[in-house]
C-alpha atoms as a PDB file:
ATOM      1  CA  UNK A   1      29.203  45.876 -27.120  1.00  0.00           C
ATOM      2  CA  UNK A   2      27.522  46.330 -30.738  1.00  0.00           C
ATOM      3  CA  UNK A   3      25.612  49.710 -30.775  1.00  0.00           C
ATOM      4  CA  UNK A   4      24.016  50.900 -34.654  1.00  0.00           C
ATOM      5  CA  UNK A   5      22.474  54.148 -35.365  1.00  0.00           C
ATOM      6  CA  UNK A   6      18.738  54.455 -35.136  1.00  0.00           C
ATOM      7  CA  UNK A   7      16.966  56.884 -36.981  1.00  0.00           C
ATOM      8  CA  UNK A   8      14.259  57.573 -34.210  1.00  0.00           C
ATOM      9  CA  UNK A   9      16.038  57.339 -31.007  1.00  0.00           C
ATOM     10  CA  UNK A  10      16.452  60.916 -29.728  1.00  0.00           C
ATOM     11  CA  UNK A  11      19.761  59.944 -27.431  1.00  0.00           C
ATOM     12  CA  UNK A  12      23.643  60.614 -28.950  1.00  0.00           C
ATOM     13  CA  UNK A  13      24.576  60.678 -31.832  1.00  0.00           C
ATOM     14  CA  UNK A  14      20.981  58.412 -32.718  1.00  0.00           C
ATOM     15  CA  UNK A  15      23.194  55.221 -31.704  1.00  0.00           C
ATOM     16  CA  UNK A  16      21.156  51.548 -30.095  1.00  0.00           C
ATOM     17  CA  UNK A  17      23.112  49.747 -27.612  1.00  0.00           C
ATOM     18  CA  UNK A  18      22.247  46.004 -28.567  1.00  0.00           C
ATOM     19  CA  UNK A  19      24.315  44.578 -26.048  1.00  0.00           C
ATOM     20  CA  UNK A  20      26.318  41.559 -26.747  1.00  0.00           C
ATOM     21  CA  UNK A  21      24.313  39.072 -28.059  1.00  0.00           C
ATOM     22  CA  UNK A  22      23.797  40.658 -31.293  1.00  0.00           C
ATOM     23  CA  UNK A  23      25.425  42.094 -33.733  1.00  0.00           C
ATOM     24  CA  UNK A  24      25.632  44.956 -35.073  1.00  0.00           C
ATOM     25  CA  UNK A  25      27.346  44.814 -38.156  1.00  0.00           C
ATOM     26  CA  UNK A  26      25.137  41.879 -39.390  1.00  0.00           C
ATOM     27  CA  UNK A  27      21.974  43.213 -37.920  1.00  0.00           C
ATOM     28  CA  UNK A  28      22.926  46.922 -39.621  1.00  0.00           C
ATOM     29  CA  UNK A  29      22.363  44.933 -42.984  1.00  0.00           C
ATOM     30  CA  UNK A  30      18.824  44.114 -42.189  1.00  0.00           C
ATOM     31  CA  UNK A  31      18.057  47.418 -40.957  1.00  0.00           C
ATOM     32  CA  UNK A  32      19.273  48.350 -44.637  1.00  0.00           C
ATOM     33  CA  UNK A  33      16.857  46.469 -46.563  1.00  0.00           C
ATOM     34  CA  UNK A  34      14.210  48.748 -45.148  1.00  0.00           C
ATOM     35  CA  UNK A  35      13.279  51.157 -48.222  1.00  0.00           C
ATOM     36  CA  UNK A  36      10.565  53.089 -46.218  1.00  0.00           C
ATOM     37  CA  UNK A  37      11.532  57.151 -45.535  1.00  0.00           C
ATOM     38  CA  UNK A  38       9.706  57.325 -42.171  1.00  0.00           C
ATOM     39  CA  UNK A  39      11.943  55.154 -40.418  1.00  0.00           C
ATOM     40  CA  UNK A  40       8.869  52.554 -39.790  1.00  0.00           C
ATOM     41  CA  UNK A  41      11.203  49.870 -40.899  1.00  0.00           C
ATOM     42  CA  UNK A  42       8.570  47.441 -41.607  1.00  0.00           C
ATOM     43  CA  UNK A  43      10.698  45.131 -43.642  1.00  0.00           C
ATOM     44  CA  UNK A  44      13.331  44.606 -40.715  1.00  0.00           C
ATOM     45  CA  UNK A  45      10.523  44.491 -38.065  1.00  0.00           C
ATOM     46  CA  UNK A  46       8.760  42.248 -40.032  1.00  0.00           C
ATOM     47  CA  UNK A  47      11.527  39.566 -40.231  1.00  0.00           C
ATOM     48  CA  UNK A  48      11.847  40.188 -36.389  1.00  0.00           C
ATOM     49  CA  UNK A  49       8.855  39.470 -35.309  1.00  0.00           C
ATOM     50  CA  UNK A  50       8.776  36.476 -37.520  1.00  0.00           C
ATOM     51  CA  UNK A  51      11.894  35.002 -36.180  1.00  0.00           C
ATOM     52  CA  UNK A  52       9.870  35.613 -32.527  1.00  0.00           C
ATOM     53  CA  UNK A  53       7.074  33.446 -33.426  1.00  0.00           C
ATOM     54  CA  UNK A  54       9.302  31.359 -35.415  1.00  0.00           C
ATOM     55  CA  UNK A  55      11.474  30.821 -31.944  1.00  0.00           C
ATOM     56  CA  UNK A  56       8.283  30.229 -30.051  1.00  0.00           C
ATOM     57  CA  UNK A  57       7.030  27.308 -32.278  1.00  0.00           C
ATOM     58  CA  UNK A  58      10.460  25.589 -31.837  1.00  0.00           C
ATOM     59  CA  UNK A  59      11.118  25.980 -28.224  1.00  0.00           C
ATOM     60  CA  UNK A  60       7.808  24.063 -27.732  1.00  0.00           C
ATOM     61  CA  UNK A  61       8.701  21.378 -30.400  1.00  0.00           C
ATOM     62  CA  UNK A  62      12.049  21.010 -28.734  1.00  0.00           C
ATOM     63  CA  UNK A  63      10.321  20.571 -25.434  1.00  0.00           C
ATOM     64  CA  UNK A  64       8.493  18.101 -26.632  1.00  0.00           C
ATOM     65  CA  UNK A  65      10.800  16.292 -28.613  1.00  0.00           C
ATOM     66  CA  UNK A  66      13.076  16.612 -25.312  1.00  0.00           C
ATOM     67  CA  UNK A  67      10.018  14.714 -23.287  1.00  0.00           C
ATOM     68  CA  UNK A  68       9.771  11.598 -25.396  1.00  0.00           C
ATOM     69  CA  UNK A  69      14.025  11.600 -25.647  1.00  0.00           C
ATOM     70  CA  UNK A  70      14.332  12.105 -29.538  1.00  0.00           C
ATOM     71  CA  UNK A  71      17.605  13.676 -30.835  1.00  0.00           C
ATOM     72  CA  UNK A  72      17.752  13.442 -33.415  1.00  0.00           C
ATOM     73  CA  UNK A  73      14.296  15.732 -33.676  1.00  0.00           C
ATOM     74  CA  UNK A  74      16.000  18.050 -31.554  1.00  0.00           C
ATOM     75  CA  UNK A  75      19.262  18.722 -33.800  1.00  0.00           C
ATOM     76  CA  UNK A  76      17.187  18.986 -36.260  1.00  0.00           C
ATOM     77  CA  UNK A  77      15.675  21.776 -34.491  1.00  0.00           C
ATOM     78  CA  UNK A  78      18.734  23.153 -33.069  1.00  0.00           C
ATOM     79  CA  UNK A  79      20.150  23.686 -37.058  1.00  0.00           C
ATOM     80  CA  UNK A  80      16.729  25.341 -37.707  1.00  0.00           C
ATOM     81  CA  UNK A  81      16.384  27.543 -35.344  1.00  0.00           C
ATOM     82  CA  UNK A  82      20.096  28.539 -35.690  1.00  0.00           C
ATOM     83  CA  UNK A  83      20.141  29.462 -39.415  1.00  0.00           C
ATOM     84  CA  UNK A  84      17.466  32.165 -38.567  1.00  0.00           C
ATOM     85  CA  UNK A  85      19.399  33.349 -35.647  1.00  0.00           C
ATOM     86  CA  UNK A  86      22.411  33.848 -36.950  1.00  0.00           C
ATOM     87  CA  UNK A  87      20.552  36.041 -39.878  1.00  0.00           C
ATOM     88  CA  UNK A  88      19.810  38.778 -37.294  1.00  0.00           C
ATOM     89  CA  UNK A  89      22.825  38.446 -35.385  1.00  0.00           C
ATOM     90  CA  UNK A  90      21.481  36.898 -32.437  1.00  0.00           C
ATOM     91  CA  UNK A  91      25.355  35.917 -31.800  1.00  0.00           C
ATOM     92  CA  UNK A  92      25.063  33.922 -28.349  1.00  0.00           C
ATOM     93  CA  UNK A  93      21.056  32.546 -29.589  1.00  0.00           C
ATOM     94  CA  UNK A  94      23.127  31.193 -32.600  1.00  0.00           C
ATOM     95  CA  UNK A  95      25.653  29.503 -30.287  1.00  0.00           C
ATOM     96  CA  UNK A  96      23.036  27.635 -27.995  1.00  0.00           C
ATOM     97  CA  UNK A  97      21.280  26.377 -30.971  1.00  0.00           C
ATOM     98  CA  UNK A  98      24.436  24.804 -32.242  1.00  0.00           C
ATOM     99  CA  UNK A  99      25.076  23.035 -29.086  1.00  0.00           C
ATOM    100  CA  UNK A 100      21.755  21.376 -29.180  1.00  0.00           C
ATOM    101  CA  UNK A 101      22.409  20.710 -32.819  1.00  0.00           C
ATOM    102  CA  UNK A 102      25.604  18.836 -31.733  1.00  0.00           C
ATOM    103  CA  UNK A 103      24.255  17.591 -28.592  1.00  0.00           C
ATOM    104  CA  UNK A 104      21.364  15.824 -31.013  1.00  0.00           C
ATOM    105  CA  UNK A 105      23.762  14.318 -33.032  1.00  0.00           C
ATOM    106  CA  UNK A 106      24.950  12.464 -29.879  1.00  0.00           C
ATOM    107  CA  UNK A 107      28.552  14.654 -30.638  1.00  0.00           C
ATOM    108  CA  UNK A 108      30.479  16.954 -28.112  1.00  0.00           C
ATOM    109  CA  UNK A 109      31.232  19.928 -29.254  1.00  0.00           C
ATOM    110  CA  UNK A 110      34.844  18.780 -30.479  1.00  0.00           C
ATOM    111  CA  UNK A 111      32.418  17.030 -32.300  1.00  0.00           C
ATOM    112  CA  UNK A 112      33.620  14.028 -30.647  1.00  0.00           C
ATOM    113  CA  UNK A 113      31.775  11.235 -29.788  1.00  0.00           C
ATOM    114  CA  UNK A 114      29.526  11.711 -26.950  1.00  0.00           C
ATOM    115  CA  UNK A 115      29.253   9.272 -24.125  1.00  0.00           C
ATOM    116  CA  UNK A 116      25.799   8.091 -24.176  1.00  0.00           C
ATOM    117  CA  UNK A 117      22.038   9.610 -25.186  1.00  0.00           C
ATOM    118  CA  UNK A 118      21.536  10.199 -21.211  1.00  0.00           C
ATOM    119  CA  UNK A 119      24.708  12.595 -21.029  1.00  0.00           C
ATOM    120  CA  UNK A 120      23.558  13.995 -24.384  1.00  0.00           C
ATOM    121  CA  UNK A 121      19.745  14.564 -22.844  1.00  0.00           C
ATOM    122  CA  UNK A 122      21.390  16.513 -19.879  1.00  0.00           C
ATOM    123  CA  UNK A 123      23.326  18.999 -22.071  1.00  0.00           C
ATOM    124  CA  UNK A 124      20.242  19.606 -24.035  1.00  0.00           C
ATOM    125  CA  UNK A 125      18.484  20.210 -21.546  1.00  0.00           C
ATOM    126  CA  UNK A 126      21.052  23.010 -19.623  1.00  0.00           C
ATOM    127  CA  UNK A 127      21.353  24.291 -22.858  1.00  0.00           C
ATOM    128  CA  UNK A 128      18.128  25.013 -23.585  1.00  0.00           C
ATOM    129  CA  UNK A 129      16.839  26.508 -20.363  1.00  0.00           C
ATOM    130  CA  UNK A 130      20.055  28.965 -21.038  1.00  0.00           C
ATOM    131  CA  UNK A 131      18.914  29.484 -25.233  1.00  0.00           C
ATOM    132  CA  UNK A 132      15.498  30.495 -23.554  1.00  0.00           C
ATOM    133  CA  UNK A 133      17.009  33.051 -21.028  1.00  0.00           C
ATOM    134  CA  UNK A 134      19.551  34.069 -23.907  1.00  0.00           C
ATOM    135  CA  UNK A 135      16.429  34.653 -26.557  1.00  0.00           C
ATOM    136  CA  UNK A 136      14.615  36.310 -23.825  1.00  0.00           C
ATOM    137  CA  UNK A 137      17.101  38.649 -23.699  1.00  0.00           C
ATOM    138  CA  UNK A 138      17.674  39.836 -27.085  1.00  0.00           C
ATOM    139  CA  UNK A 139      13.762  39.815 -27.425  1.00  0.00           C
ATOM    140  CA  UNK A 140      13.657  42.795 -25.146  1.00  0.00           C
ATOM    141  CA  UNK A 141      16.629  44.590 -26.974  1.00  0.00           C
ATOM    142  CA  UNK A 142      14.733  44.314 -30.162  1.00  0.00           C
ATOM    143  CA  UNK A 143      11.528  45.217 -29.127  1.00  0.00           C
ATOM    144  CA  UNK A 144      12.895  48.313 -27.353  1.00  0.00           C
ATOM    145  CA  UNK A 145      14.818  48.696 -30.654  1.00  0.00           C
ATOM    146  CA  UNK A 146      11.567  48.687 -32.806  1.00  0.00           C
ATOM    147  CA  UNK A 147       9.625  50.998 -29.882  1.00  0.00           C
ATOM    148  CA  UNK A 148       7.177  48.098 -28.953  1.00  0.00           C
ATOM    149  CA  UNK A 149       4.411  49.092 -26.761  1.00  0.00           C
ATOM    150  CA  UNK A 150       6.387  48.967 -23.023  1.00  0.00           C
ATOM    151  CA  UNK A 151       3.277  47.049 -20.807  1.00  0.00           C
ATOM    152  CA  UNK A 152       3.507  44.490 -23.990  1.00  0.00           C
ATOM    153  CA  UNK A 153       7.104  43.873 -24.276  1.00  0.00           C
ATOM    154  CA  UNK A 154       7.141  43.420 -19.990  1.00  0.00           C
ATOM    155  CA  UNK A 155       4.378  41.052 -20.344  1.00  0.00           C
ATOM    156  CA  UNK A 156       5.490  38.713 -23.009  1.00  0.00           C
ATOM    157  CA  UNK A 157       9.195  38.844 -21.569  1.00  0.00           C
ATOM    158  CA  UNK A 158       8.373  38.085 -18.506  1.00  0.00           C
ATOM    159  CA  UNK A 159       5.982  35.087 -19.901  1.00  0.00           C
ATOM    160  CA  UNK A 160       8.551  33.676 -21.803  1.00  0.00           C
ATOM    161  CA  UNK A 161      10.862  33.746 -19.102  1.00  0.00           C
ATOM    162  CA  UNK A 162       8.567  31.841 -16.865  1.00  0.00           C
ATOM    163  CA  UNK A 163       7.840  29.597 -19.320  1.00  0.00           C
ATOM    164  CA  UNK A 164      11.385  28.744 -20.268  1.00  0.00           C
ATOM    165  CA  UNK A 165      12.095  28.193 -16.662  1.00  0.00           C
ATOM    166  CA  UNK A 166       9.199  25.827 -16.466  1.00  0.00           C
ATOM    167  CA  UNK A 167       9.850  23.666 -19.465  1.00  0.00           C
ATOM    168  CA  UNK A 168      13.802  23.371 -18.696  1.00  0.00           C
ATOM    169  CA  UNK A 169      12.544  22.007 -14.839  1.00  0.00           C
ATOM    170  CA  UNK A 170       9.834  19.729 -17.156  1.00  0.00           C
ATOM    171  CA  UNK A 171      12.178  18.604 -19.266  1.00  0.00           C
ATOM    172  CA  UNK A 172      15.331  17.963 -16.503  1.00  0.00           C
ATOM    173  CA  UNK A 173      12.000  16.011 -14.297  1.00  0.00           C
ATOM    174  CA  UNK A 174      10.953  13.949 -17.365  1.00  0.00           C
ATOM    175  CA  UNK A 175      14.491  12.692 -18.029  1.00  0.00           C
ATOM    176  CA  UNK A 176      15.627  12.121 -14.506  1.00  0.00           C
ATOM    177  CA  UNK A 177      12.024   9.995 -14.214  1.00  0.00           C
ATOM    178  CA  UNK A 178      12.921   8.469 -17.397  1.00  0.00           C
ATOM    179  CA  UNK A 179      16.503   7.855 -15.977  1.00  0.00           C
ATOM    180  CA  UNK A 180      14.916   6.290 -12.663  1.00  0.00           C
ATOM    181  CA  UNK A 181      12.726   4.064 -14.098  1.00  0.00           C
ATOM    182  CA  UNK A 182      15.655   2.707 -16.980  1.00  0.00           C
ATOM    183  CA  UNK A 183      17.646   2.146 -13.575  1.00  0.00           C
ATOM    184  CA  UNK A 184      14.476   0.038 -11.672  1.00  0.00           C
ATOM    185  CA  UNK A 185      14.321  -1.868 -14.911  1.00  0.00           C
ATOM    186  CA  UNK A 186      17.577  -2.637 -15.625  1.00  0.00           C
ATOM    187  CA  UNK A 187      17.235  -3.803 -11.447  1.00  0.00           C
ATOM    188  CA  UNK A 188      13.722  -5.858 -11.549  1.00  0.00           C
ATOM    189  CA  UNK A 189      15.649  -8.551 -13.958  1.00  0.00           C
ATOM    190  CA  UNK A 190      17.199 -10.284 -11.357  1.00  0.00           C
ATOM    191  CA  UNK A 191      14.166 -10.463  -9.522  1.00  0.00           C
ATOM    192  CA  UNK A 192      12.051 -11.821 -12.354  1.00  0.00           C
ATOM    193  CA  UNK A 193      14.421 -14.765 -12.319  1.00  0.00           C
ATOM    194  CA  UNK A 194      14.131 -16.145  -9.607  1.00  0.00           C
ATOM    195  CA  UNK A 195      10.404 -16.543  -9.574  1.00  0.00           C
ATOM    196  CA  UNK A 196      11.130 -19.234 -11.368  1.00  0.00           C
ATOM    197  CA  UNK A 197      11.743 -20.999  -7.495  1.00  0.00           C
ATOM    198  CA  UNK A 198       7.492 -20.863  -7.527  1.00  0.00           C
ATOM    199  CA  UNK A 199       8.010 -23.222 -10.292  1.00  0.00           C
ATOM    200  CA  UNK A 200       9.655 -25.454  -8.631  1.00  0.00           C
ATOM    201  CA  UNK A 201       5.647 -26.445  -8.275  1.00  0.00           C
ATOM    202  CA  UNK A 202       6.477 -29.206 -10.436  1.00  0.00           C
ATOM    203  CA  UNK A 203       7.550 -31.088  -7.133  1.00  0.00           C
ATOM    204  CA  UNK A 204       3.477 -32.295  -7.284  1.00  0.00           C
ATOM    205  CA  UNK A 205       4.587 -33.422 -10.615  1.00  0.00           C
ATOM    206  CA  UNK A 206       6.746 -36.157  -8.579  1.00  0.00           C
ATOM    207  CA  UNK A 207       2.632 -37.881  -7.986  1.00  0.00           C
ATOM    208  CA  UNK A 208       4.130 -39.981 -10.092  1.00  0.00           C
ATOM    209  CA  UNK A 209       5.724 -41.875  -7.465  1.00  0.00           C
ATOM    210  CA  UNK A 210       1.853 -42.756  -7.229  1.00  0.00           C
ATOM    211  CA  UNK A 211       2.933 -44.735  -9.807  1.00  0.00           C
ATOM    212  CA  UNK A 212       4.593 -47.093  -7.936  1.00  0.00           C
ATOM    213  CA  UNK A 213       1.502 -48.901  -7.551  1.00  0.00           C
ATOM    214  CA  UNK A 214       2.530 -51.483 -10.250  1.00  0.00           C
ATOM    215  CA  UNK A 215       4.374 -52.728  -6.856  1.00  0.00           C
ATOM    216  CA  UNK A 216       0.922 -53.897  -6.578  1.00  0.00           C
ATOM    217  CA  UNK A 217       0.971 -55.625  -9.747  1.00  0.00           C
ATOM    218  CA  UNK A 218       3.403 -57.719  -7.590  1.00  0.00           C
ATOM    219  CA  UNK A 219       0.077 -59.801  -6.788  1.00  0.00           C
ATOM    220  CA  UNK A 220       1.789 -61.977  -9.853  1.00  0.00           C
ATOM    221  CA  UNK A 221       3.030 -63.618  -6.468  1.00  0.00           C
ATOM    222  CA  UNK A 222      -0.378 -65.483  -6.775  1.00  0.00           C
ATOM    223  CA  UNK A 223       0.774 -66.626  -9.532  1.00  0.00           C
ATOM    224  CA  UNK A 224       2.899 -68.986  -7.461  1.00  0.00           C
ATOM    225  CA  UNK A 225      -0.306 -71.073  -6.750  1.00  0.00           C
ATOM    226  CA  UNK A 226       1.415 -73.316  -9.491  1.00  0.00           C
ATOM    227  CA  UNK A 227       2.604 -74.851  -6.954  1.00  0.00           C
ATOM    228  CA  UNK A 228      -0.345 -76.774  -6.571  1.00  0.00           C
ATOM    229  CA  UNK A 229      -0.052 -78.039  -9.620  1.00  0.00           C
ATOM    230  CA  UNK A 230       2.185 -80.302  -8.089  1.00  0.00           C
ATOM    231  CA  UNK A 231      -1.042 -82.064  -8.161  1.00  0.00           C
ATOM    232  CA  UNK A 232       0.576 -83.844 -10.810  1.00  0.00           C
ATOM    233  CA  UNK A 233       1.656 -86.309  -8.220  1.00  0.00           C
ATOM    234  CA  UNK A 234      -1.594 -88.409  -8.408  1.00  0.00           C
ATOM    235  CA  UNK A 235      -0.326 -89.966 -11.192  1.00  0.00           C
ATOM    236  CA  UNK A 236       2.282 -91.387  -9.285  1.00  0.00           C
ATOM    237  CA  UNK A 237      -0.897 -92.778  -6.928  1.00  0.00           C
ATOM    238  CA  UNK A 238      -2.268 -93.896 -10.074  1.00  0.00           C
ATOM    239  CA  UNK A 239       0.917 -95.718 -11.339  1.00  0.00           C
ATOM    240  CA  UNK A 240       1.087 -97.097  -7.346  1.00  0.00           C
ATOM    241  CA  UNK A 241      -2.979 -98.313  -7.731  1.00  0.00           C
ATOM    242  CA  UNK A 242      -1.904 -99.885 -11.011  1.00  0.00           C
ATOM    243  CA  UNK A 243       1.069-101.474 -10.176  1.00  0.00           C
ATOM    244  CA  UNK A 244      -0.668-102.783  -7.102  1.00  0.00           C
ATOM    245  CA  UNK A 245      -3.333-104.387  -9.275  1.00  0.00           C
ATOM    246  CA  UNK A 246      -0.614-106.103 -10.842  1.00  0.00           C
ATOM    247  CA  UNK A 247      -0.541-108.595  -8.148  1.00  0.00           C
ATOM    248  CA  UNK A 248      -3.894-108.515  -7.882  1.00  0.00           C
ATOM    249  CA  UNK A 249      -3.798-110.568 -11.305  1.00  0.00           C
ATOM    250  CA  UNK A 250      -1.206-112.794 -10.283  1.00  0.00           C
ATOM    251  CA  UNK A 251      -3.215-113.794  -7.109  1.00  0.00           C
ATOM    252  CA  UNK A 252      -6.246-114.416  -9.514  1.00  0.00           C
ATOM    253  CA  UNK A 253      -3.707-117.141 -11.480  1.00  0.00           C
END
């Protein structure tokens, strides 16, 4: 448990407890940069309550980034907001950011290959509801640290808590929506296929057997009336007539 002397508290030996999520040999060196005798430490604070707002901005970026599924936005994100942790101390901040770093770079934290993005999504997510309770934390050290108005600190703590516990439920709904709806998706496929039966429409298309109506064009039978041009028998008549005239003549000798 780090603990680092503090030149206004009034307890032992003028000694902080900071708990363990900082610590106090690297956040001693901050407190040294302040060159003011009154003990106001407005350098350290300064950088303090920068690295709150600066914690702020990227918990809602990472929410957000978390909602539309982009990791590589949020290990990005998780390096950022690490570097500046780990400059106060902020031991187990620094840790969680590095997960979602890793996490982000679709890596476990072997820095392995990671299953798949949905596995990676769910670690983020845990991760970050946790980073939010773990920054809350420290948050309240440091502002007790710094002598931050009481009703203030208790209001924005609790606000942040509330508000980290709503985005990690936000962020776990989004992806298990976005998780359900991949999984009707990848279902609805085989469904889609076989609509393919309606088109089986093209059964009208068989009207063609309408078609058939050359059968009609079978009236060619007609044609057959040729066969009265067997007519061509009245020649024979003709070569009967004459050939019966024949003796016609000879009678006339």
């Amino acid at each position: 448990m780090a603990a680092i002397e503090d030149r206004n508290s009034d307890g032992p030996g003028g000694l902080v407890d900071l708990g363990d999520n900082i610590d106090g040999a690297i956040f001693a060196q901050i407190l040294e940069m302040d060159d003011d005798d009154e003990g106001e430490r407005e350098f350290s604070k300064s950088i303090v309550l920068g690295f709150f707002q600066q914690a702020e901005e990227t918990f809602d970026k990472m929410n957000e980034s978390l909602a539309d599924r982009d990791l590589k936005e949020l290990s990005d994100l998780g390096h950022f907001l690490k570097g500046s942790s780990a400059t106060l101390g902020l031991i187990r901040v620094k840790d969680s950011c590095e997960k979602i770093q890793r996490y982000g770079k679709k890596e476990n934290l072997d820095g392995s290959p990671a299953p798949n993005e949905d596995v990676c999504l769910r670690r983020i997510t845990d991760t970050l509801a946790a980073l939010k309770v773990e920054y809350a934390d420290v948050e309240k050290t440091l502002k007790t640290f710094f002598q931050f108005p009481v009703e203030e600190q208790a209001t924005t703590t609790a606000a942040q808590t509330d508000g980290a516990t709503r985005a990690a439920e936000a962020a776990t709904e989004s992806t298990e929506v976005t998780e359900a709806a991949e999984a009707a998706e990848a279902a609805e496929p085989p469904r889609e296929s076989e609509a393919p039966v309606a088109s089986k429409a093209p059964v009208a298309s068989e009207a063609p057997v309408a078609s058939e109506a050359p059968v009609a064009s079978e009236a060619p039978v007609e044609s057959e009336a040729p066969v009265a041009s067997e007519a061509p028998e009245a020649p024979k008549a003709a070569a009967t007539s004459q050939a019966s005239k024949a003796p016609t003549v000879k009678q006339t000798k």
